[in-house]
PDB file of N, CA and C in Angstrom:
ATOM      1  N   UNK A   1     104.193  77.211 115.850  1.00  0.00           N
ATOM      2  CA  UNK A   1     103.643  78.530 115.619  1.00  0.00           C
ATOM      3  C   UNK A   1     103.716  78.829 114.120  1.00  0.00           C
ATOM      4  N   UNK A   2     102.814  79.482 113.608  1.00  0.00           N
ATOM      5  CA  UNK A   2     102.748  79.735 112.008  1.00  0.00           C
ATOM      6  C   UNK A   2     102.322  81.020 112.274  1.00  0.00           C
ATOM      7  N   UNK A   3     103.054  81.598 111.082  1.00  0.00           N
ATOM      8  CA  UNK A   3     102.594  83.029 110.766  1.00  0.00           C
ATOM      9  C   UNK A   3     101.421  83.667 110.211  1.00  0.00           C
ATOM     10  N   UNK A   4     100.776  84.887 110.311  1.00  0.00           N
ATOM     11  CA  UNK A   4      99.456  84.890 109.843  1.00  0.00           C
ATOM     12  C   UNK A   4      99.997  85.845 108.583  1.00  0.00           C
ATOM     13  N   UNK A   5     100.488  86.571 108.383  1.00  0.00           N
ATOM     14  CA  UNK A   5     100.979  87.409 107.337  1.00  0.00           C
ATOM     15  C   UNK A   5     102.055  87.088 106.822  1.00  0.00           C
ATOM     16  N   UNK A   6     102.967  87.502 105.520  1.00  0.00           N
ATOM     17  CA  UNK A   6     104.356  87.508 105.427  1.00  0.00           C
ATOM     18  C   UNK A   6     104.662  89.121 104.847  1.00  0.00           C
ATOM     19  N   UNK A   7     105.158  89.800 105.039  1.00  0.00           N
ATOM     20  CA  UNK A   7     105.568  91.399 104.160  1.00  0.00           C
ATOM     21  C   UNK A   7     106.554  91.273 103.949  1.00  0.00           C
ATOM     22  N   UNK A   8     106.288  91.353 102.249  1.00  0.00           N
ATOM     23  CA  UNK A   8     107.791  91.113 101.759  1.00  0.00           C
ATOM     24  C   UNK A   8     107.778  92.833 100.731  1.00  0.00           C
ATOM     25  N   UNK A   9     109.828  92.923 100.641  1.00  0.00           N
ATOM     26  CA  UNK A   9     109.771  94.166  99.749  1.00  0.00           C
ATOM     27  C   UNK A   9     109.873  93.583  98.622  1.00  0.00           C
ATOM     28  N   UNK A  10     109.607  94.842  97.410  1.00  0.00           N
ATOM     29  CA  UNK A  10     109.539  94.693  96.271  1.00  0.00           C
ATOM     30  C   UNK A  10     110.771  93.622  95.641  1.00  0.00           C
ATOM     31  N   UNK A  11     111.739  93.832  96.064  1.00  0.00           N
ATOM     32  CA  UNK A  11     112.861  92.823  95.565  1.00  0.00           C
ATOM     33  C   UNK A  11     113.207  91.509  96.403  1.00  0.00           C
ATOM     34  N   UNK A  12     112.779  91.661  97.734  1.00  0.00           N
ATOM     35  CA  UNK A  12     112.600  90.457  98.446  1.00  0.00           C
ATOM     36  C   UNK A  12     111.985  88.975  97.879  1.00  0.00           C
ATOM     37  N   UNK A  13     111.745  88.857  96.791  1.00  0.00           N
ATOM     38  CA  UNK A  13     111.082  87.740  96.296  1.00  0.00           C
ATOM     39  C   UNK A  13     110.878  86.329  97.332  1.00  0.00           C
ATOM     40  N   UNK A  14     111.780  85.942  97.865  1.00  0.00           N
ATOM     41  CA  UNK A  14     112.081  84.906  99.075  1.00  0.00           C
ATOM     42  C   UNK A  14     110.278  84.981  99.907  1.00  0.00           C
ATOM     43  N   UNK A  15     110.319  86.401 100.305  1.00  0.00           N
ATOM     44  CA  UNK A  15     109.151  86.224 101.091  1.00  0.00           C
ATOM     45  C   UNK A  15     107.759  85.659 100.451  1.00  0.00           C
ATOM     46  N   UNK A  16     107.608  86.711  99.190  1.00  0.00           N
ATOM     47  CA  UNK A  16     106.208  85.653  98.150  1.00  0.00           C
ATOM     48  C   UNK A  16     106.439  84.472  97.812  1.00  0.00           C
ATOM     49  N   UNK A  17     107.104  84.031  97.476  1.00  0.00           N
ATOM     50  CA  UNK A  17     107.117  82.640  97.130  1.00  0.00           C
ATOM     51  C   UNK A  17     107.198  81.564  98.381  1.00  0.00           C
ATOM     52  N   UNK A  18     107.960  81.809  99.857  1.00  0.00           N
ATOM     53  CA  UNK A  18     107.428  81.223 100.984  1.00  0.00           C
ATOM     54  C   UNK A  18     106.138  81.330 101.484  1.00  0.00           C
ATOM     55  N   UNK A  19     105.518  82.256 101.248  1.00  0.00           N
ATOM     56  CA  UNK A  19     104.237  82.368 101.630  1.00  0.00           C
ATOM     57  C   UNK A  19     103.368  81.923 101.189  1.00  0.00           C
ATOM     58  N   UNK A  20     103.269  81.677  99.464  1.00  0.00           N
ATOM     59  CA  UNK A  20     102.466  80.993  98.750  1.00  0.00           C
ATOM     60  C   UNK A  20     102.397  79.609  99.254  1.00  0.00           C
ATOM     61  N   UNK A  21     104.290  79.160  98.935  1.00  0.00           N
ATOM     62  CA  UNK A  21     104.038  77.481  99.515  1.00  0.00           C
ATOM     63  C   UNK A  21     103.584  77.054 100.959  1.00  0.00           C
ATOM     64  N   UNK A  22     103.464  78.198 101.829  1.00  0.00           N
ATOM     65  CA  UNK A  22     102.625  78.006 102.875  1.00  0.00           C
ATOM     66  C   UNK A  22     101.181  78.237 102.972  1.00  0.00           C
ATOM     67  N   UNK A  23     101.037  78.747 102.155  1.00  0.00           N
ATOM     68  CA  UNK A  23      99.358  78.842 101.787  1.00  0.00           C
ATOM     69  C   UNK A  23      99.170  80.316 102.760  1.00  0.00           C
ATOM     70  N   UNK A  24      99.884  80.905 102.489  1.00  0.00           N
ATOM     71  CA  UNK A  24     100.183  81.999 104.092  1.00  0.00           C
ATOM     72  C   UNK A  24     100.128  83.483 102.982  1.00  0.00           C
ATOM     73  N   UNK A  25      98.785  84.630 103.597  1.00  0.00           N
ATOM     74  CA  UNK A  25      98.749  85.956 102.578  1.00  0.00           C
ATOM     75  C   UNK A  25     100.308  86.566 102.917  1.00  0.00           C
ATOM     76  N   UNK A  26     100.105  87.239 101.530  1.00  0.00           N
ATOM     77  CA  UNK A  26     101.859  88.273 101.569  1.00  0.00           C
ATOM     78  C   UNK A  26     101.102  89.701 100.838  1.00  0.00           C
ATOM     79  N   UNK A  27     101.731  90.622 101.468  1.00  0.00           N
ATOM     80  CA  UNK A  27     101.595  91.719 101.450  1.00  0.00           C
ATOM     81  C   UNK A  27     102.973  92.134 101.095  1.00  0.00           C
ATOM     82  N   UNK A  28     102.912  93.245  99.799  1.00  0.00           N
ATOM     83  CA  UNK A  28     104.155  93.845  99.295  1.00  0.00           C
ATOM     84  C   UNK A  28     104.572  94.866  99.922  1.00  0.00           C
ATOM     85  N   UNK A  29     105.521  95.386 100.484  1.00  0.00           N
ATOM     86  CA  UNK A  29     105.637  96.599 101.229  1.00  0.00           C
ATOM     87  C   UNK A  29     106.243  97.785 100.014  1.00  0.00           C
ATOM     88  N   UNK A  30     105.951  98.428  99.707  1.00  0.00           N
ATOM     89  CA  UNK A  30     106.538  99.473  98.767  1.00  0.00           C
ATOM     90  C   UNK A  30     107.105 100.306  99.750  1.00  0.00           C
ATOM     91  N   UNK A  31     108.186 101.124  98.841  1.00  0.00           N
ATOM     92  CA  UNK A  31     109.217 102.311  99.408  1.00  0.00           C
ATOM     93  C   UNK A  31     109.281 103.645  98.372  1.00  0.00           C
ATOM     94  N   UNK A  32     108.727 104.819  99.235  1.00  0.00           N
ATOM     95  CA  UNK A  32     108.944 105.766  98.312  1.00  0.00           C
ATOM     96  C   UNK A  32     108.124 105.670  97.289  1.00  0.00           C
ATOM     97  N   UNK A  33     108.821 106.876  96.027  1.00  0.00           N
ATOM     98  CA  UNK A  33     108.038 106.710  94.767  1.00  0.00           C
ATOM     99  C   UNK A  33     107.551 105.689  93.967  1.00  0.00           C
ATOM    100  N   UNK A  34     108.725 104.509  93.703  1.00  0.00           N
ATOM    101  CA  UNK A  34     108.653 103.863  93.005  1.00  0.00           C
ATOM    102  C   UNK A  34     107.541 103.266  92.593  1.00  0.00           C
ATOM    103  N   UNK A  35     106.784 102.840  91.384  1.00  0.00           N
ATOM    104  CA  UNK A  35     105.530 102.085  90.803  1.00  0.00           C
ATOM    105  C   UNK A  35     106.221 100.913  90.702  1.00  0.00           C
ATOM    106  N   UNK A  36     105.578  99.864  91.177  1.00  0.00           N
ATOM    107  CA  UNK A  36     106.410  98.622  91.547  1.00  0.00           C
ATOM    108  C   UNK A  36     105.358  97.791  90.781  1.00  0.00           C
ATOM    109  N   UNK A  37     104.011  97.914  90.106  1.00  0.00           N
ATOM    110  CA  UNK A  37     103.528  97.286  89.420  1.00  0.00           C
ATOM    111  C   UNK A  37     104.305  96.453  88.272  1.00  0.00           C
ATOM    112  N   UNK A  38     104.695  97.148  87.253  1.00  0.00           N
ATOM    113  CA  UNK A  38     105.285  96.507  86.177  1.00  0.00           C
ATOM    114  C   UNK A  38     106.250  95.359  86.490  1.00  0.00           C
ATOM    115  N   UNK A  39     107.205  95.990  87.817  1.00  0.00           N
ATOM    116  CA  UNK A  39     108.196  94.760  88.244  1.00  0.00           C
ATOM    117  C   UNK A  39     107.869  94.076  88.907  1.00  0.00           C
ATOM    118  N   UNK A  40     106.384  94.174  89.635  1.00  0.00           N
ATOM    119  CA  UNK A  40     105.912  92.526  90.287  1.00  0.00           C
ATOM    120  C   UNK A  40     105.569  91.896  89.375  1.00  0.00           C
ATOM    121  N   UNK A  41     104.883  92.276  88.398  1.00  0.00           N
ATOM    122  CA  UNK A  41     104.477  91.084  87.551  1.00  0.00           C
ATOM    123  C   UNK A  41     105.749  90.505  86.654  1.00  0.00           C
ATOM    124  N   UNK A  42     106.493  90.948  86.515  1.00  0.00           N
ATOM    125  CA  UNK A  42     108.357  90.633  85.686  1.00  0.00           C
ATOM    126  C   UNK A  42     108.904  89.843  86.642  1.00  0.00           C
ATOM    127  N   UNK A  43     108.571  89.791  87.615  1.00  0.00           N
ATOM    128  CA  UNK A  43     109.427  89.036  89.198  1.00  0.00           C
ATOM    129  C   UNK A  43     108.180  87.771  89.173  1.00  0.00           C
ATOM    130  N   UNK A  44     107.178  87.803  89.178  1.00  0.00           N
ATOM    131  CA  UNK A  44     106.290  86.760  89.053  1.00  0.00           C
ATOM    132  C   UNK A  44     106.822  85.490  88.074  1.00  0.00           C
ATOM    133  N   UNK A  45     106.290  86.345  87.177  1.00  0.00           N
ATOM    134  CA  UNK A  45     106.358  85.509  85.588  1.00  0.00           C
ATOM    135  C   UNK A  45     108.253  84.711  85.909  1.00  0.00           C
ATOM    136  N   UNK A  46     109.442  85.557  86.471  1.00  0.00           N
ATOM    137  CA  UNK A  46     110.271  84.834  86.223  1.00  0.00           C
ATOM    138  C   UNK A  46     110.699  83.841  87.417  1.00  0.00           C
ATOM    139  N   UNK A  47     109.814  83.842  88.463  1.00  0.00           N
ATOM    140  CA  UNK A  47     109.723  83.243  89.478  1.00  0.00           C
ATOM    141  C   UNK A  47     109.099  81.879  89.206  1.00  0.00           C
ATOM    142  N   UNK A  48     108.661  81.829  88.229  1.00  0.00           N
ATOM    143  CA  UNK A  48     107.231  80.415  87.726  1.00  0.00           C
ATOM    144  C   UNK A  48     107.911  79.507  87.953  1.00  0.00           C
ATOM    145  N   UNK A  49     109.404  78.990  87.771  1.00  0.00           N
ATOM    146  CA  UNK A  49     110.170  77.672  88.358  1.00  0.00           C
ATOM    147  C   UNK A  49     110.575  77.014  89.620  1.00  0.00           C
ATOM    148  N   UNK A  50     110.175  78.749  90.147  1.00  0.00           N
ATOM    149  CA  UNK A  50     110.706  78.366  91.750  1.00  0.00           C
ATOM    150  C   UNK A  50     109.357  78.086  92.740  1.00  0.00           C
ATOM    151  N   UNK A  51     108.274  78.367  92.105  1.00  0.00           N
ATOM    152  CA  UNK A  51     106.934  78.357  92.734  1.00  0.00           C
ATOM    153  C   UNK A  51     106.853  76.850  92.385  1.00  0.00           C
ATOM    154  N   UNK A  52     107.075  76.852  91.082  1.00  0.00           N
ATOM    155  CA  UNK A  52     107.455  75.657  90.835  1.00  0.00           C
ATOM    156  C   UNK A  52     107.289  74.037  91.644  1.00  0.00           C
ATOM    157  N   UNK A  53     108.911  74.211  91.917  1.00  0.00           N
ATOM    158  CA  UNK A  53     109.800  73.651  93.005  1.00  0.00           C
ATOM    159  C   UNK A  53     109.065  73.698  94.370  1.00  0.00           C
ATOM    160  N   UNK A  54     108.035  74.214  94.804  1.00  0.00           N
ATOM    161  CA  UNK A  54     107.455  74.148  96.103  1.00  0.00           C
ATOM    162  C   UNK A  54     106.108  73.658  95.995  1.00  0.00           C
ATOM    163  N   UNK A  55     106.005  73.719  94.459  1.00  0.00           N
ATOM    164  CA  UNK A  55     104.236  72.335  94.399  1.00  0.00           C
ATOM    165  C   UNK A  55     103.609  73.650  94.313  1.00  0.00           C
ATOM    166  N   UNK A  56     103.905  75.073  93.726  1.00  0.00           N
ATOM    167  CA  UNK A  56     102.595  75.881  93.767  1.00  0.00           C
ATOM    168  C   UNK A  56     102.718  76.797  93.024  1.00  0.00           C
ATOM    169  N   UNK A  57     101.856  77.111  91.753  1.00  0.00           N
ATOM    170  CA  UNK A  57     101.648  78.141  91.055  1.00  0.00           C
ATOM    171  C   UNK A  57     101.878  79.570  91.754  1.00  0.00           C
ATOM    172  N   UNK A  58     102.463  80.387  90.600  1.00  0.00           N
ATOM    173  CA  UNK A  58     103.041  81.969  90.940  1.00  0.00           C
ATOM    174  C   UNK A  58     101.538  82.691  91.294  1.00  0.00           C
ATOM    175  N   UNK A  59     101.207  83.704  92.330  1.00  0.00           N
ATOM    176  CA  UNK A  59     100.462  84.030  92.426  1.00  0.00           C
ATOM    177  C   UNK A  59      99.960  85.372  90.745  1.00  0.00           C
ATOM    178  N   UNK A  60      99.143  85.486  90.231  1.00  0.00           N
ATOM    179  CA  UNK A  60      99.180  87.054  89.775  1.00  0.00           C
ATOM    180  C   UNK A  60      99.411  88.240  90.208  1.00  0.00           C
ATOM    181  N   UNK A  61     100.040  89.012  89.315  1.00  0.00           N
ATOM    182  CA  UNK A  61     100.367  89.930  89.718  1.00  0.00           C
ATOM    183  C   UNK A  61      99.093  90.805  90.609  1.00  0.00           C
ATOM    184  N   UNK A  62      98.310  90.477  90.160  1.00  0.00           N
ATOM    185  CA  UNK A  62      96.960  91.454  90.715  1.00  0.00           C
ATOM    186  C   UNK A  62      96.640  91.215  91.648  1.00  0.00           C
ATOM    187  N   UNK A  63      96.973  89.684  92.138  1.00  0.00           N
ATOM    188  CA  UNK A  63      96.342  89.283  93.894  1.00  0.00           C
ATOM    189  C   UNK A  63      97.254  89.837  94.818  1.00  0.00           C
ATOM    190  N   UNK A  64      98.307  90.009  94.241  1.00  0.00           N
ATOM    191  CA  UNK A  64      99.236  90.523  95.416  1.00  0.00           C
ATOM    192  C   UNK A  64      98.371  91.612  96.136  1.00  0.00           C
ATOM    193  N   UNK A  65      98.362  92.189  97.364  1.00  0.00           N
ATOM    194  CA  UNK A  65      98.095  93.503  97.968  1.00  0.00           C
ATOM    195  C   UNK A  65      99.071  93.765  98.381  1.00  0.00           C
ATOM    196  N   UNK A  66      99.339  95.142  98.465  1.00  0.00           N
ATOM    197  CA  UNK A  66     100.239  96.166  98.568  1.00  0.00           C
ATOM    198  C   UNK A  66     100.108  97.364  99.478  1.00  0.00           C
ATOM    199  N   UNK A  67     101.514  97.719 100.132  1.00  0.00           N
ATOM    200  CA  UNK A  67     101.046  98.880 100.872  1.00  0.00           C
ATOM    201  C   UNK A  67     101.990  99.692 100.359  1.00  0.00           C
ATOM    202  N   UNK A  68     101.222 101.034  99.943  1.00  0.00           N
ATOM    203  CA  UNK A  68     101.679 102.321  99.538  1.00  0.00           C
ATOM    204  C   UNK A  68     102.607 103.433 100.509  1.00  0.00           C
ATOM    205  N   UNK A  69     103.682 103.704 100.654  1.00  0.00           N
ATOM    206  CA  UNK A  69     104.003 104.691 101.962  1.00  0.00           C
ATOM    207  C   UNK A  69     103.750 106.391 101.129  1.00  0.00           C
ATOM    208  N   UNK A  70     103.566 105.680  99.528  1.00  0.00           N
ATOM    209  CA  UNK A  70     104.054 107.134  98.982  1.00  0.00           C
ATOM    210  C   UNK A  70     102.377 108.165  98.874  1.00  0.00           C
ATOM    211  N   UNK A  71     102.540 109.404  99.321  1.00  0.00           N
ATOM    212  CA  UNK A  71     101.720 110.242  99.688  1.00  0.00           C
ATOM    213  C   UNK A  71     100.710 110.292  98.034  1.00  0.00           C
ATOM    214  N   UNK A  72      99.482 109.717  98.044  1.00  0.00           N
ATOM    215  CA  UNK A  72      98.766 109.684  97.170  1.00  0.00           C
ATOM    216  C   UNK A  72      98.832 111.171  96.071  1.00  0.00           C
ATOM    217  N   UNK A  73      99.378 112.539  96.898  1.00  0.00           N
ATOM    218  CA  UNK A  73      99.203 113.725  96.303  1.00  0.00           C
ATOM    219  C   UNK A  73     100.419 113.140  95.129  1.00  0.00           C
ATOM    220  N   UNK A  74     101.477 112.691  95.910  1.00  0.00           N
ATOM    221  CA  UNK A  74     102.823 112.834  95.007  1.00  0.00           C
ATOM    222  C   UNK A  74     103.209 112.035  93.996  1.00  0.00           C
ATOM    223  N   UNK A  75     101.617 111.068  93.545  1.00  0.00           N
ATOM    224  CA  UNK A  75     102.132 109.816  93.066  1.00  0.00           C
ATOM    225  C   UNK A  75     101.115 110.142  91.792  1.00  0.00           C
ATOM    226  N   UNK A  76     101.298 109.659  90.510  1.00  0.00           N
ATOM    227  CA  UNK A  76     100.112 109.692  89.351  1.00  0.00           C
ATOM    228  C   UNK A  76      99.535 108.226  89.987  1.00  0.00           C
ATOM    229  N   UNK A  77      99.778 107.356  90.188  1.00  0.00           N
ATOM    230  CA  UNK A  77      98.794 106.100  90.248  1.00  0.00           C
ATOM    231  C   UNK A  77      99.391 105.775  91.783  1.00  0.00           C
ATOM    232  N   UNK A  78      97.875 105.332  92.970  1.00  0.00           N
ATOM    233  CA  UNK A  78      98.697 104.861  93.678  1.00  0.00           C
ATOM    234  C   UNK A  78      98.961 103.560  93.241  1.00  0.00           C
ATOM    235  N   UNK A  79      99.701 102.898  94.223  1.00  0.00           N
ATOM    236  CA  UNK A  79      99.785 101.182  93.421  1.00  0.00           C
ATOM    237  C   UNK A  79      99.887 100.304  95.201  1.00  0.00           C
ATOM    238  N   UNK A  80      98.472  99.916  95.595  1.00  0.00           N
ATOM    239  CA  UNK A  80      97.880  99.707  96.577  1.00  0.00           C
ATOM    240  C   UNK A  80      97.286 100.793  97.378  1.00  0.00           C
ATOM    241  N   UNK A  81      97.207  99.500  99.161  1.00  0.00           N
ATOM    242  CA  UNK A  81      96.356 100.987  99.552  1.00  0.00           C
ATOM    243  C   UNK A  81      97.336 101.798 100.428  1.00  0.00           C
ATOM    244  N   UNK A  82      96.762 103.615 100.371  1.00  0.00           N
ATOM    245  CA  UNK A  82      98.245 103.955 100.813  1.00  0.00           C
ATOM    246  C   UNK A  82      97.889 104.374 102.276  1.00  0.00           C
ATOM    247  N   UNK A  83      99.050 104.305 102.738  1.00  0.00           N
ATOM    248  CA  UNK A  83      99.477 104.115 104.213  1.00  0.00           C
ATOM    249  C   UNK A  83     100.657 105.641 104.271  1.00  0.00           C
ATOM    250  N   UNK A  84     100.405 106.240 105.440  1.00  0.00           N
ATOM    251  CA  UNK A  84     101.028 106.955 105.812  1.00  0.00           C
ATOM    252  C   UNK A  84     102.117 106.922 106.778  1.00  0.00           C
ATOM    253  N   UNK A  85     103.732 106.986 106.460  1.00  0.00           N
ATOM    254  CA  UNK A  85     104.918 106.428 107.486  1.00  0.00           C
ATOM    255  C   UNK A  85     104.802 107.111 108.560  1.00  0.00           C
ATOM    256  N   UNK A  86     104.914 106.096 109.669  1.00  0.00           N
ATOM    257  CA  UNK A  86     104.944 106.550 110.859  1.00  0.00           C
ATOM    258  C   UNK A  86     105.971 106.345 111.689  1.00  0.00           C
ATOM    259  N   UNK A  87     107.043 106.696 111.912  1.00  0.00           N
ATOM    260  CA  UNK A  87     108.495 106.055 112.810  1.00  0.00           C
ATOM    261  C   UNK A  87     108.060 105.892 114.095  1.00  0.00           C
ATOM    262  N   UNK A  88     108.708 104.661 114.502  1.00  0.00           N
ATOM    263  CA  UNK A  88     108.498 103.975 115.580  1.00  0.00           C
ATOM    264  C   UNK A  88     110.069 103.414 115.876  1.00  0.00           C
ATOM    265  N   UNK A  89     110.449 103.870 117.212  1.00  0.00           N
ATOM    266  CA  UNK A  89     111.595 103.244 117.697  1.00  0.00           C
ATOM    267  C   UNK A  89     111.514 102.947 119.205  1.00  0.00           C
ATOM    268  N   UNK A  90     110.176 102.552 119.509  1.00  0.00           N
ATOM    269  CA  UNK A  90     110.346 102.470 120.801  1.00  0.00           C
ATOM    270  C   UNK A  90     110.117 103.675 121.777  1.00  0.00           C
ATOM    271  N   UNK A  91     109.748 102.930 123.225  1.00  0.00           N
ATOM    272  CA  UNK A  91     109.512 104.045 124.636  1.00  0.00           C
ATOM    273  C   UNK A  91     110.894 104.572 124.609  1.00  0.00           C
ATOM    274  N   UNK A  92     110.795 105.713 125.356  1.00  0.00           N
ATOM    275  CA  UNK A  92     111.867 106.560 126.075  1.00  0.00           C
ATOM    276  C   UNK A  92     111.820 107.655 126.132  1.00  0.00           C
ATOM    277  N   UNK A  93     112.851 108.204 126.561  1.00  0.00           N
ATOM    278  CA  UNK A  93     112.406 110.074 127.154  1.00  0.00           C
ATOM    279  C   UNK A  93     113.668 110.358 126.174  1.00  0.00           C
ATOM    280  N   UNK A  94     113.447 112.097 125.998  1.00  0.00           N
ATOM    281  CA  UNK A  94     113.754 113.020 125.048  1.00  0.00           C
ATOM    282  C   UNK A  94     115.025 113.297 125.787  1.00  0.00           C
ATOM    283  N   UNK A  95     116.188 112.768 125.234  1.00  0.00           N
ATOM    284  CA  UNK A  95     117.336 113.060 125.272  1.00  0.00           C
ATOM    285  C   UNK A  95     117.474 114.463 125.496  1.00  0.00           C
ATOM    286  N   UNK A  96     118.415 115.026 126.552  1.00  0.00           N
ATOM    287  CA  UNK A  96     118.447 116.513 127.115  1.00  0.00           C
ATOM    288  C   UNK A  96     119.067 117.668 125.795  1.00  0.00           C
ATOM    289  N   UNK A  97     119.936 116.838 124.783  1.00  0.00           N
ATOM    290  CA  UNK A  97     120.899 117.518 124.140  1.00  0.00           C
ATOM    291  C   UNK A  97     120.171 118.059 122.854  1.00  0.00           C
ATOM    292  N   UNK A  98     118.717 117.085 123.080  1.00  0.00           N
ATOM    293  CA  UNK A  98     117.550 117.694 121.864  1.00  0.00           C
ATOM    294  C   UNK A  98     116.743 118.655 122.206  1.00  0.00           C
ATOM    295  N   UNK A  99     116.623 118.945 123.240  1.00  0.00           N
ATOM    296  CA  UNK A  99     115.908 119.993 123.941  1.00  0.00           C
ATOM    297  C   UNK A  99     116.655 121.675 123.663  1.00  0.00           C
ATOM    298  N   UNK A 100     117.814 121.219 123.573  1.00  0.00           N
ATOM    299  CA  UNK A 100     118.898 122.595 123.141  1.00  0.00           C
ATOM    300  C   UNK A 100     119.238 122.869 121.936  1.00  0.00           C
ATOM    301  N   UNK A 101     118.604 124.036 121.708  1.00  0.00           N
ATOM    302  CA  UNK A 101     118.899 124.700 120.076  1.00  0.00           C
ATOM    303  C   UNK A 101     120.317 124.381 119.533  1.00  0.00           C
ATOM    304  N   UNK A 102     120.522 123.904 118.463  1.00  0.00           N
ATOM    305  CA  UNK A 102     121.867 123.461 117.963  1.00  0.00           C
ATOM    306  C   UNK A 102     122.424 124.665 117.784  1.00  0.00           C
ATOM    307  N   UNK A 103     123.752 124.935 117.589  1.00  0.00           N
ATOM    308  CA  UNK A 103     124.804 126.030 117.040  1.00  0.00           C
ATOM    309  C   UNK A 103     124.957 125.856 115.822  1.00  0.00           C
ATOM    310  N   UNK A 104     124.273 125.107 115.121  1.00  0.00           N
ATOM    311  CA  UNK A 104     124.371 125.364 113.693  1.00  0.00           C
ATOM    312  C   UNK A 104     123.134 124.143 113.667  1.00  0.00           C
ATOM    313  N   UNK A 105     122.235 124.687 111.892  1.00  0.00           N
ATOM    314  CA  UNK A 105     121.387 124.169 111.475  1.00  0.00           C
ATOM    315  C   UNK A 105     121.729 122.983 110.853  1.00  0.00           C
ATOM    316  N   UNK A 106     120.705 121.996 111.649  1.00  0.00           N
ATOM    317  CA  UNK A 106     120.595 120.664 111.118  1.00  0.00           C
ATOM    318  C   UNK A 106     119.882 120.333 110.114  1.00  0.00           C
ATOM    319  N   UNK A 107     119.923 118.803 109.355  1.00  0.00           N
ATOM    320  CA  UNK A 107     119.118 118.736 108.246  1.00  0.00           C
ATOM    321  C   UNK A 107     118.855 117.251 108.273  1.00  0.00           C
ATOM    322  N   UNK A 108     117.619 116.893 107.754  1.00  0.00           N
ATOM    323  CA  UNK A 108     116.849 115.618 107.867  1.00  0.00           C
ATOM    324  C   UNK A 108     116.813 115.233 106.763  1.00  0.00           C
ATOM    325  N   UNK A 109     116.745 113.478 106.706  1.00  0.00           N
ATOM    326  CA  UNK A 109     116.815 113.059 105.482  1.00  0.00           C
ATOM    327  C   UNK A 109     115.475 111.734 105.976  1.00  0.00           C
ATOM    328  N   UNK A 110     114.543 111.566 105.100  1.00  0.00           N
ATOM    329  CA  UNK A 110     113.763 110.435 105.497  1.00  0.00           C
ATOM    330  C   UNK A 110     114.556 108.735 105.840  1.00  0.00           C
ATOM    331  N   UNK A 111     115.776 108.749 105.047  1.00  0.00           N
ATOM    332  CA  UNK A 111     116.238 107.759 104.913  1.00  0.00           C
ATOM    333  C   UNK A 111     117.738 107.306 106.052  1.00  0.00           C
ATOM    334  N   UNK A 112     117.755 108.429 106.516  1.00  0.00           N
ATOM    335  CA  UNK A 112     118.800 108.346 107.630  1.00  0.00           C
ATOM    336  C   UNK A 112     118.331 108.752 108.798  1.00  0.00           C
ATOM    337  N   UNK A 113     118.703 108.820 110.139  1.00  0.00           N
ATOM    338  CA  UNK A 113     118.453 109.153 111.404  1.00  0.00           C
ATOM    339  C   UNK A 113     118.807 110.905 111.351  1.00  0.00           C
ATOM    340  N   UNK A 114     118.345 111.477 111.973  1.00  0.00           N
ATOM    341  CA  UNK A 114     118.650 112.862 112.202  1.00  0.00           C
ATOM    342  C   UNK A 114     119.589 112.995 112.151  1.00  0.00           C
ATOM    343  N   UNK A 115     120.979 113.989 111.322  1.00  0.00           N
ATOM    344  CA  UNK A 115     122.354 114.656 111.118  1.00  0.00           C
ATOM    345  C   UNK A 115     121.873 115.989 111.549  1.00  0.00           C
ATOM    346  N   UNK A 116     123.557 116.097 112.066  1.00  0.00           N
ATOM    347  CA  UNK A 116     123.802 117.952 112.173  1.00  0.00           C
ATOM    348  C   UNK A 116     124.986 118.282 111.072  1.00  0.00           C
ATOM    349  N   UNK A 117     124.972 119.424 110.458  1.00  0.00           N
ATOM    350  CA  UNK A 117     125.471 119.128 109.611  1.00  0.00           C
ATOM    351  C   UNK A 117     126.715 120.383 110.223  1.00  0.00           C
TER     352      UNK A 117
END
């Protein structure tokens, strides 16, 4: 079985460079704000030995494609195309204890699971 995609994150390097030597597309996954342009191409260029080592030139920075999560309003440049986060954890039914107004106000963080504080 071979893969048809690879999505790798911005610091994941492991994934672009397996994918190249598989001849296999990679897609960058971005997080948040960050403009990750300048540091793919800095992660490229210092990657050139290890692409190397697998018989295959570093891709450019420009072929990479990219997916954006960050909201085009909130960004000066997007940097790919942007995609809107959608959480996904699976079927199931609405826990009874969420259905009941908390005794004190809770607070959400994108990056953690729901807290009560």
């Amino acid at each position: 079985m071979r893969a048809d995609l690879v999505v790798f994150e911005p610091l994941a390097t492991a994934g672009v460079v397996a994918a190249t030597a598989l001849g296999i597309p990679a897609v960058q996954h971005n997080h948040g704000f960050a403009r990750n342009a300048p540091l793919r191409a800095v992660m490229l260029a210092e990657l050139a030995g290890t692409f190397a080592r697998h018989g295959v030139a570093a891709p450019d920075a420009g072929e990479i494609q990219v997916l954006d999560v960050a909201p085009p309003s909130t960004v000066d440049v997007v940097d790919g195309w942007p995609l809107r986060p959608v959480s996904f954890s699976g079927g199931g039914l609405l826990p009874q204890w969420l259905r009941q107004r908390p005794e004190r106000p809770g607070w959400r963080s994108p990056w953690a699971p729901s807290c009560r504080s």
